[in-house]
N, C-alpha and C. Protein backbone atom coordinates (compact mmCIF):
# COMPACT_ATOMS: atom_id res chain seq x y z
N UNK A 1 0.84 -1.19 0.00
CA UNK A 1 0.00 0.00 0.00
C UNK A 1 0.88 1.25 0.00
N UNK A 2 0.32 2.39 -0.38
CA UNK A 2 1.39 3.49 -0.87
C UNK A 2 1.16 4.08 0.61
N UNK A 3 2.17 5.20 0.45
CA UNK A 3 1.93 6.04 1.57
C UNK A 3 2.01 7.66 1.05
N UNK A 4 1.46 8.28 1.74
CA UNK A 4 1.42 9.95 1.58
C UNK A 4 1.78 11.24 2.40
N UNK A 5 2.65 12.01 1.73
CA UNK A 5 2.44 12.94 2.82
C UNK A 5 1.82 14.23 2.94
N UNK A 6 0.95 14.32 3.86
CA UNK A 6 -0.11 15.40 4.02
C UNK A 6 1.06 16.91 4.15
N UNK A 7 0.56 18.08 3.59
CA UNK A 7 0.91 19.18 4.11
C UNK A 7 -0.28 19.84 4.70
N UNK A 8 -0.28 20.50 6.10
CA UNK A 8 -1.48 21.00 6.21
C UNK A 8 -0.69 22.57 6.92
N UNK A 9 -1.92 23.48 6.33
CA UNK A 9 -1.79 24.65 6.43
C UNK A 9 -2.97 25.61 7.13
N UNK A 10 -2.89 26.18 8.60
CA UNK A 10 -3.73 26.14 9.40
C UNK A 10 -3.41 27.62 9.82
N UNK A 11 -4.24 28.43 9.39
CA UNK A 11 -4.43 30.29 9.67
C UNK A 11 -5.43 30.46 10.40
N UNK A 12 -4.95 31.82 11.37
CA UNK A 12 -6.43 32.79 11.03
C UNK A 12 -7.73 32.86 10.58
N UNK A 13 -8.84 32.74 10.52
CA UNK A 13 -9.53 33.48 9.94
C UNK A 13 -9.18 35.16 9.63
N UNK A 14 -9.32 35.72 8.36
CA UNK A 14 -9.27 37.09 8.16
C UNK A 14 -9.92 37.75 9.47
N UNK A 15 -10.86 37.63 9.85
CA UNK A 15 -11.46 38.68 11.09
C UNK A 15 -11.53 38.51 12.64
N UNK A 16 -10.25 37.54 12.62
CA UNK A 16 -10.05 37.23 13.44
C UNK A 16 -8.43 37.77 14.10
N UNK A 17 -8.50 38.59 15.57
CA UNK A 17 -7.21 39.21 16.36
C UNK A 17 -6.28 38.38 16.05
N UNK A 18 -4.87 38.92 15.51
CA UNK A 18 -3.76 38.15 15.53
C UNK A 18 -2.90 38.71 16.30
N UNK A 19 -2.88 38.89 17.78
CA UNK A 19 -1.80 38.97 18.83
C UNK A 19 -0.32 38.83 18.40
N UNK A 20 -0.11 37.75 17.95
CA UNK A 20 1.03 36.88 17.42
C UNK A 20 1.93 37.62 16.57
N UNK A 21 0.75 37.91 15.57
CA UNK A 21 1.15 38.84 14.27
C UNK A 21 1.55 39.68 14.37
N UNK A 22 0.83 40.65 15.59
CA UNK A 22 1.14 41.83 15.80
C UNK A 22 2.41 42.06 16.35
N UNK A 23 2.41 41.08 17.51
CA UNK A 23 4.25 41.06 17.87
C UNK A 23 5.24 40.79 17.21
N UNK A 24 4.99 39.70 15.98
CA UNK A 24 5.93 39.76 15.49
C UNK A 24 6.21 41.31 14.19
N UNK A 25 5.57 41.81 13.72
CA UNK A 25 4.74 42.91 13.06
C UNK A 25 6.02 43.78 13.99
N UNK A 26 6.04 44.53 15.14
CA UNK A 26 6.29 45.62 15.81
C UNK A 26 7.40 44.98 16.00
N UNK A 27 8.23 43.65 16.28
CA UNK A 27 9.53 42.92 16.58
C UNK A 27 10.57 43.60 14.83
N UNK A 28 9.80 43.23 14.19
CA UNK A 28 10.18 43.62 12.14
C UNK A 28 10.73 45.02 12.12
N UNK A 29 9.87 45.69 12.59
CA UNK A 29 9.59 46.84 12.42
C UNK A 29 10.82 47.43 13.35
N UNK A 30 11.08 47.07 14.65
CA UNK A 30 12.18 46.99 15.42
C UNK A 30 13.44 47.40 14.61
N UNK A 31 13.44 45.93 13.56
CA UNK A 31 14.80 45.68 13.60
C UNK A 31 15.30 46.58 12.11
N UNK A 32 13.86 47.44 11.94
CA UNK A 32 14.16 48.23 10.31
C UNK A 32 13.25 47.72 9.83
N UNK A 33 12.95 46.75 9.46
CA UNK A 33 11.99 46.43 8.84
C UNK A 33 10.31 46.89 8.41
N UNK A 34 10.65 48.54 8.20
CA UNK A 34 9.36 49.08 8.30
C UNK A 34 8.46 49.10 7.48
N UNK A 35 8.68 48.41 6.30
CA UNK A 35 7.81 47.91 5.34
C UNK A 35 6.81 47.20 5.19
N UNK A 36 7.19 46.36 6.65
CA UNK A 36 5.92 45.36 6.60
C UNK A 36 5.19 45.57 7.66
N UNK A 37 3.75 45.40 7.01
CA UNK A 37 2.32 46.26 6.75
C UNK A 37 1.62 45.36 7.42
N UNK A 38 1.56 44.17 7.77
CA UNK A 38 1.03 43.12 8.69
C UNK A 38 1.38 41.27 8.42
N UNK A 39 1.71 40.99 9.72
CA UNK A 39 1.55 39.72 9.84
C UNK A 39 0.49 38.56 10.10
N UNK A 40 0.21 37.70 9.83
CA UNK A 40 -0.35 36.74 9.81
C UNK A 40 0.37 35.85 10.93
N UNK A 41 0.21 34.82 11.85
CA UNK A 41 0.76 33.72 12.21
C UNK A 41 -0.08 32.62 12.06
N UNK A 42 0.40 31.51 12.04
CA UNK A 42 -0.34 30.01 11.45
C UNK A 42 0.74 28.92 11.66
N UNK A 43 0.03 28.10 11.21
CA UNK A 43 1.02 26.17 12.25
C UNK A 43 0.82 26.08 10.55
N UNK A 44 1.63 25.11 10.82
CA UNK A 44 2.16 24.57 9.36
C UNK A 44 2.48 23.11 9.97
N UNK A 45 1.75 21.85 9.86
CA UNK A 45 1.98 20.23 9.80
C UNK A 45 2.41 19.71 9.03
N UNK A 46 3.71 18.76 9.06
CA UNK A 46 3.65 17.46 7.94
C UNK A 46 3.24 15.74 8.89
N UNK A 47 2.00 15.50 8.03
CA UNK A 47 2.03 13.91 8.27
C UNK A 47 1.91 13.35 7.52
N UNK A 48 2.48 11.77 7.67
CA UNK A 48 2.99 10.81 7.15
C UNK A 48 1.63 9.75 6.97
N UNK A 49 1.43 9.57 6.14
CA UNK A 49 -0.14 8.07 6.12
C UNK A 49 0.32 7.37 5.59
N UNK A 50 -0.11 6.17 6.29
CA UNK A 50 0.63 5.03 5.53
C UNK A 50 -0.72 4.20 5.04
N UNK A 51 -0.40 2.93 4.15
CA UNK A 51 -1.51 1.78 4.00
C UNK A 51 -3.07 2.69 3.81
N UNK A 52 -2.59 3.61 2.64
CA UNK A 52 -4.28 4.35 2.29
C UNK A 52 -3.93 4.69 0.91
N UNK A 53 -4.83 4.69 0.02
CA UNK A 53 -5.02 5.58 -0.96
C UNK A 53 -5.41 6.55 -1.21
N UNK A 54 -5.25 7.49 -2.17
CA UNK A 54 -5.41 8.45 -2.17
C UNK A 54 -6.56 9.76 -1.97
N UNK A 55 -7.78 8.74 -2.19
CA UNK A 55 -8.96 9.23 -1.69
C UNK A 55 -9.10 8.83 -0.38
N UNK A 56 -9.12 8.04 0.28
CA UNK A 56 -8.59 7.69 1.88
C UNK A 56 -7.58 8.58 2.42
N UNK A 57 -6.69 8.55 2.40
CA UNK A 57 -5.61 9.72 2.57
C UNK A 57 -6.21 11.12 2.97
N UNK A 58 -6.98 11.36 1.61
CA UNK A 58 -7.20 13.02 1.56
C UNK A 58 -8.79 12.97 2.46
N UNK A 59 -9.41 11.97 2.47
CA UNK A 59 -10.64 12.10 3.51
C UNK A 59 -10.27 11.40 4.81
N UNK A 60 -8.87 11.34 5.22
CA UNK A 60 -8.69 11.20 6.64
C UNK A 60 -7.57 12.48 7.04
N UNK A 61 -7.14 13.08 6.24
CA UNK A 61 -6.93 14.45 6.49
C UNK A 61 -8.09 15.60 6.89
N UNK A 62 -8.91 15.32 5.85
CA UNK A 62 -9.70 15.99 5.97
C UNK A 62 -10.42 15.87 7.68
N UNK A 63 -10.78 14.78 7.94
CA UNK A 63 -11.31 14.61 9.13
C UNK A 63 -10.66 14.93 9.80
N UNK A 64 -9.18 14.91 10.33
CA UNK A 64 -8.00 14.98 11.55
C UNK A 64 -8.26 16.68 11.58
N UNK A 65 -8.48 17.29 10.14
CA UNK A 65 -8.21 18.97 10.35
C UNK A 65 -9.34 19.68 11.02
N UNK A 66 -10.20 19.09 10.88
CA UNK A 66 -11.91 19.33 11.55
C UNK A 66 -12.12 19.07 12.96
N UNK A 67 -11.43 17.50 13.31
CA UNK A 67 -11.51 17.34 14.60
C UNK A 67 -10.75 17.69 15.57
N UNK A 68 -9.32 18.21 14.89
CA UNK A 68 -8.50 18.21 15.98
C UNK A 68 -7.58 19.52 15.57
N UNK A 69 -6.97 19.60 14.36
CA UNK A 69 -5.66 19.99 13.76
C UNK A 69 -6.26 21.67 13.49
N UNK A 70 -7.50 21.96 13.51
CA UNK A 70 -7.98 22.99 12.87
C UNK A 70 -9.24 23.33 14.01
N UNK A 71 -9.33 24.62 14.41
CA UNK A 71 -10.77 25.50 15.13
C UNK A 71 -11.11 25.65 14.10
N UNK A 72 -12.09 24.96 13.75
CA UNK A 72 -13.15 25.89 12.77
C UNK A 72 -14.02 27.12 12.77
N UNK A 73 -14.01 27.28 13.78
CA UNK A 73 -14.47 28.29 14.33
C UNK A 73 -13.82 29.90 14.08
N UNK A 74 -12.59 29.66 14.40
CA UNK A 74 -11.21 30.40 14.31
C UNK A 74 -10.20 30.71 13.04
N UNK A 75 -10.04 29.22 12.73
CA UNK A 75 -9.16 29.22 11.59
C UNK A 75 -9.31 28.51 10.19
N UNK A 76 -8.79 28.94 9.26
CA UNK A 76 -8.81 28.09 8.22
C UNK A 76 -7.87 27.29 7.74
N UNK A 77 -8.14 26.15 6.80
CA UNK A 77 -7.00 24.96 6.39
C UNK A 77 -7.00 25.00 5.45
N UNK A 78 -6.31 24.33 4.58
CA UNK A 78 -5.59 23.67 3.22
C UNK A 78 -4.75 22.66 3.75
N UNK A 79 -4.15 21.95 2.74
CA UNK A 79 -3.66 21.04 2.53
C UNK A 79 -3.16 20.23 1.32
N UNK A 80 -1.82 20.26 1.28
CA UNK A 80 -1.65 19.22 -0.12
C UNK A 80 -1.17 17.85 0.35
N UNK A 81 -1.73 16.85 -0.56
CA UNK A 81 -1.18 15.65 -0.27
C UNK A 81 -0.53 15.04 -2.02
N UNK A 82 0.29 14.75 -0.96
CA UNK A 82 1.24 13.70 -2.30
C UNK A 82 2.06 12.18 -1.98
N UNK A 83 1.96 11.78 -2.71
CA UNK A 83 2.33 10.50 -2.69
C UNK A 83 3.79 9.98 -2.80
N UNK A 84 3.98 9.14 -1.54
CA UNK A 84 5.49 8.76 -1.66
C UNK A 84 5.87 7.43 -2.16
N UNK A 85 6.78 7.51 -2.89
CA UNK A 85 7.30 6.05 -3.31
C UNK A 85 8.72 5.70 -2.57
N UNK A 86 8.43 4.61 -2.13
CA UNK A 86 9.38 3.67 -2.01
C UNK A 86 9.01 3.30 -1.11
């Protein structure tokens, strides 16, 4: 059975306070960096699936980001998955 690896990509919602951002935002800005106009912060995952295919794969990502990996409430996801050989 093949295996895959998920990228998942987990933000903000747009209208949602980014504390995070902001510190790092005014930390930039610190060091010269006065160009930049706002930050974002977000988690960035890699997992590994093994013994699934590819529609399996991408609908047990999907589920992990809903139940656990992702506030839906809060934030939004993406994700790429690709397939490893060997």
């Amino acid at each position: 059975m093949p295996q895959h690896l998920a990228k998942i990509y987990v933000t903000l919602k747009p209208t949602v306070n980014d504390p995070q951002g902001l510190t790092i935002r005014g930390a930039l800005r610190a060091l010269g960096f006065a160009g930049v106009e706002s930050v974002r912060a977000g988690k960035y995952l890699e997992l590994r699936i093994a013994d699934t295919e590819a529609d399996e794969a991408k609908s047990r990502v999907e589920d992990m980001c809903r139940k656990l990996l992702a506030n839906p409430v809060i934030e939004d996801y993406h994700f790429e998955l690709t397939r490893l050989d060997g």
